[in-house]
C-alpha atoms as a PDB file:
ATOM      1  CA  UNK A   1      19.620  17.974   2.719  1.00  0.00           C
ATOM      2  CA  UNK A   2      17.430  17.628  -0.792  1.00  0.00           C
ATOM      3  CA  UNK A   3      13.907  18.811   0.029  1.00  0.00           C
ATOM      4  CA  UNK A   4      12.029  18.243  -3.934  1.00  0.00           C
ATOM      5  CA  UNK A   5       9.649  20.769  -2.680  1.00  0.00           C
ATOM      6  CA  UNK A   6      12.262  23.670  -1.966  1.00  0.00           C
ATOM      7  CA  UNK A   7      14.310  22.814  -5.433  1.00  0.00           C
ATOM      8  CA  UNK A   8      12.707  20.015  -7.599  1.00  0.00           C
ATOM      9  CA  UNK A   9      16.153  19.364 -10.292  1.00  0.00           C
ATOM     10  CA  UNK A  10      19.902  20.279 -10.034  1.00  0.00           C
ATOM     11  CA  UNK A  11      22.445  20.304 -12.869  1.00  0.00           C
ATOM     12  CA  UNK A  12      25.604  19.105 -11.910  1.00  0.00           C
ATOM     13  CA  UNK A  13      28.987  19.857 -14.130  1.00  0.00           C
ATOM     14  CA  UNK A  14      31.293  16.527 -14.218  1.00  0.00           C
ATOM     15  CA  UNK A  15      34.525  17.326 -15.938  1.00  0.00           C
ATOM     16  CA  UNK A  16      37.244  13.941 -16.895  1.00  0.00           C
ATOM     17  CA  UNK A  17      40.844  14.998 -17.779  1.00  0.00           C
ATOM     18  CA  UNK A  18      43.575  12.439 -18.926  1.00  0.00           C
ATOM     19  CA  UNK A  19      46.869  12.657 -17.753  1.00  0.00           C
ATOM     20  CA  UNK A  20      48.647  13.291 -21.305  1.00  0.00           C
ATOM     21  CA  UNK A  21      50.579  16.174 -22.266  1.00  0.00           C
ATOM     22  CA  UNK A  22      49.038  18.698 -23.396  1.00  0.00           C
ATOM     23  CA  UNK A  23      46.217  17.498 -20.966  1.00  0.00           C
ATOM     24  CA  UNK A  24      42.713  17.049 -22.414  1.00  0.00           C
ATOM     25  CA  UNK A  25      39.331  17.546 -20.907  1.00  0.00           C
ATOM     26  CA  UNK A  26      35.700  16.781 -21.352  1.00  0.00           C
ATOM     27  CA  UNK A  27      32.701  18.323 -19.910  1.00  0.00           C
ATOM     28  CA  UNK A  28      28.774  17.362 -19.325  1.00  0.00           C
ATOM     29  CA  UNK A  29      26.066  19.223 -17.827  1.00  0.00           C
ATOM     30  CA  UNK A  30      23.688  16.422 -16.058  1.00  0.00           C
ATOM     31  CA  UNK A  31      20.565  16.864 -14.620  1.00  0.00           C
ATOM     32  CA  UNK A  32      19.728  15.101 -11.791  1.00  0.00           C
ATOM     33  CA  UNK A  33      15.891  15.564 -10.518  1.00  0.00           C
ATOM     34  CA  UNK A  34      14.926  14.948  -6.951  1.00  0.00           C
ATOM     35  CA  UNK A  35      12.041  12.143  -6.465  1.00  0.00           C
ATOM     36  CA  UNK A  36       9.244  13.062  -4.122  1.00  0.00           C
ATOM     37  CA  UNK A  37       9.365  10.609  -0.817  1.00  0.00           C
ATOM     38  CA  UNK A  38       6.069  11.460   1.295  1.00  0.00           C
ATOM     39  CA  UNK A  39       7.419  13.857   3.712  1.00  0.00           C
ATOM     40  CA  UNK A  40       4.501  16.280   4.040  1.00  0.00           C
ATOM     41  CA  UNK A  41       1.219  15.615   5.747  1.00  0.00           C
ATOM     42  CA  UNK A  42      -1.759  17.086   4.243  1.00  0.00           C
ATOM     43  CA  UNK A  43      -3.296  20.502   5.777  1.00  0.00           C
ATOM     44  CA  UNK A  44      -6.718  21.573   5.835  1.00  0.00           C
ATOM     45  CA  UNK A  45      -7.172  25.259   4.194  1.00  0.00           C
ATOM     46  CA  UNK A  46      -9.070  26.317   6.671  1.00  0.00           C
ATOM     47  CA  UNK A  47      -8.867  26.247  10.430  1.00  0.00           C
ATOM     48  CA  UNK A  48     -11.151  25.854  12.387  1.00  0.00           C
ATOM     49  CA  UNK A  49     -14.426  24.661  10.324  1.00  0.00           C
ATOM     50  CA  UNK A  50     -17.208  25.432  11.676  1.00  0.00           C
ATOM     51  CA  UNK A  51     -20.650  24.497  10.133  1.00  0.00           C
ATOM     52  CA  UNK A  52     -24.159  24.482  11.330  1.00  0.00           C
ATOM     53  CA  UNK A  53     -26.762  21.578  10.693  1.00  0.00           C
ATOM     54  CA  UNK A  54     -30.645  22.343  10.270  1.00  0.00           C
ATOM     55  CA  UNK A  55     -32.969  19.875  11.871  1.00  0.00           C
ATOM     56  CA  UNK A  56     -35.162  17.781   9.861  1.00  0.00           C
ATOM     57  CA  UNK A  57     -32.580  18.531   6.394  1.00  0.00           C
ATOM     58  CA  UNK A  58     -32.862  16.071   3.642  1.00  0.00           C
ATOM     59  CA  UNK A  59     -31.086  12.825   4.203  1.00  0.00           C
ATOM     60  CA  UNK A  60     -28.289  12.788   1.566  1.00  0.00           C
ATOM     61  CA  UNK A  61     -27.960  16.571   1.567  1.00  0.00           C
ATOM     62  CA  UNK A  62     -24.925  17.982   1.208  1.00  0.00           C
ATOM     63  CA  UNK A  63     -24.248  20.372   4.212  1.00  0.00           C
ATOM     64  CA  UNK A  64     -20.647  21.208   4.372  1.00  0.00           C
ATOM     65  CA  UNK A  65     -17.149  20.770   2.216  1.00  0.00           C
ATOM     66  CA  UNK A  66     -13.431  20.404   3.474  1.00  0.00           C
ATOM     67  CA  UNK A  67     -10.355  20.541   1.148  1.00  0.00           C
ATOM     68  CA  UNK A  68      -6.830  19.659   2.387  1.00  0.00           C
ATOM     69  CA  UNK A  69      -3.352  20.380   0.225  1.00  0.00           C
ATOM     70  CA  UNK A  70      -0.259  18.233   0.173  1.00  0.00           C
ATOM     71  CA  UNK A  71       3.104  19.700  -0.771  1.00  0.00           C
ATOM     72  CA  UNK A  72       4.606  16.818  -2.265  1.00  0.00           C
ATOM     73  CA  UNK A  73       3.546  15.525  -5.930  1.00  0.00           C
ATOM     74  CA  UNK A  74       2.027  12.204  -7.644  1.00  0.00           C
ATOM     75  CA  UNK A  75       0.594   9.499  -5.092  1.00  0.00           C
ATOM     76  CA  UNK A  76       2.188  11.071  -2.296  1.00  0.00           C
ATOM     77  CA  UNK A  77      -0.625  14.136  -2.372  1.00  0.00           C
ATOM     78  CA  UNK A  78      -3.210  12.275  -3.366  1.00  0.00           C
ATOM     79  CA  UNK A  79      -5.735  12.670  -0.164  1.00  0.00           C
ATOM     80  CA  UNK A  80      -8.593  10.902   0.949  1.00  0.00           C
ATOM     81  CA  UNK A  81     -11.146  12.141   3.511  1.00  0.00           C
ATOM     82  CA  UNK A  82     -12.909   9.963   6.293  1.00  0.00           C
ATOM     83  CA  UNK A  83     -14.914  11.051   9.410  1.00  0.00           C
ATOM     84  CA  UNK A  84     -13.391   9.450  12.778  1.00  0.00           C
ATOM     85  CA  UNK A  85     -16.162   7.616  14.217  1.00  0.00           C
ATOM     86  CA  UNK A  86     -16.002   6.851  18.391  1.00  0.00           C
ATOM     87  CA  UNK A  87     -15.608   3.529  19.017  1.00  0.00           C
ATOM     88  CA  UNK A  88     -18.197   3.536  21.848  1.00  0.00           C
ATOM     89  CA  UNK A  89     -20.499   5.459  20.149  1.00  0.00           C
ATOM     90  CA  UNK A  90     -20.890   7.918  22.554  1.00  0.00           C
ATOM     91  CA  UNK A  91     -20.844  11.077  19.311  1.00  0.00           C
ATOM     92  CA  UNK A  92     -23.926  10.152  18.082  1.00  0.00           C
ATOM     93  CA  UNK A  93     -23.370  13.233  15.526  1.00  0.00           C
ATOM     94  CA  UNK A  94     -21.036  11.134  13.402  1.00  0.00           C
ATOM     95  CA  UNK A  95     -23.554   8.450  12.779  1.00  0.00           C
ATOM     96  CA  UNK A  96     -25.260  10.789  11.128  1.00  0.00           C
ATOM     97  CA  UNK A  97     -22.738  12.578   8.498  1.00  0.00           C
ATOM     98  CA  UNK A  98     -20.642  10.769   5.687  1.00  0.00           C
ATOM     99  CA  UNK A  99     -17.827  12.175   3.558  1.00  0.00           C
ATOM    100  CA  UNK A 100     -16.613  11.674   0.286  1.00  0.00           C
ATOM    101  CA  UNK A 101     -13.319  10.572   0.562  1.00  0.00           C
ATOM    102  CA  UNK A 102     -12.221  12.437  -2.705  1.00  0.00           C
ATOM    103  CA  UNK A 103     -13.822  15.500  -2.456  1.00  0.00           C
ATOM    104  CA  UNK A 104     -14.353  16.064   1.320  1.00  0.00           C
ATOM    105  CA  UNK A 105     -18.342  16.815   0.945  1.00  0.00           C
ATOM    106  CA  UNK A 106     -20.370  16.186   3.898  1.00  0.00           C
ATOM    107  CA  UNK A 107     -23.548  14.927   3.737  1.00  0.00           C
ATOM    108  CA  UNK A 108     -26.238  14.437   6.018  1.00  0.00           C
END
């Protein structure tokens, strides 16, 4: 199985020989590079987070920062961040944060 991120480009020797006498032959290296398909899910570089909240902070403070890495390349690791709220709103906590969906800062 290909995997880009294990080995990213192969070269591959094709030879063609006729059929004459003497018999003649031709070589060519040719490269062949592996696209990325989005196979990897992003991970967070740390595990668990853990951050603390002061009462009565500064609306629009920023209190905390996540970062996540995707293996594969181009669109397929580009990552967005977004805070799951409950539907029926029973974490009132989340009503309260925001992140920024391209650089994972939390504010408050």
């Amino acid at each position: 199985i290909l995997n880009r991120e294990q080995q990213s480009q192969y070269n591959v020797l094709i030879i063609a020989k006729d059929a004459g006498e003497p018999c003649l032959s031709s070589e060519k290296v040719i490269p062949i590079v592996v696209s990325d398909v989005n196979d990897n899910s992003p991970e967070f570089t740390q595990n668990p987070y853990t951050f603390y909240i002061t009462e009565n902070n500064t609306p629009g403070e920023r209190i905390f920062s996540v970062t996540a890495q995707d293996q594969d390349e181009g669109s397929n690791a580009l990552i967005s961040y977004f805070i799951m709220r409950d539907r029926e709103g029973a974490n009132m906590l989340t009503s309260f944060l925001n992140v920024n969906s391209e650089t994972g800062d939390i504010v408050a």
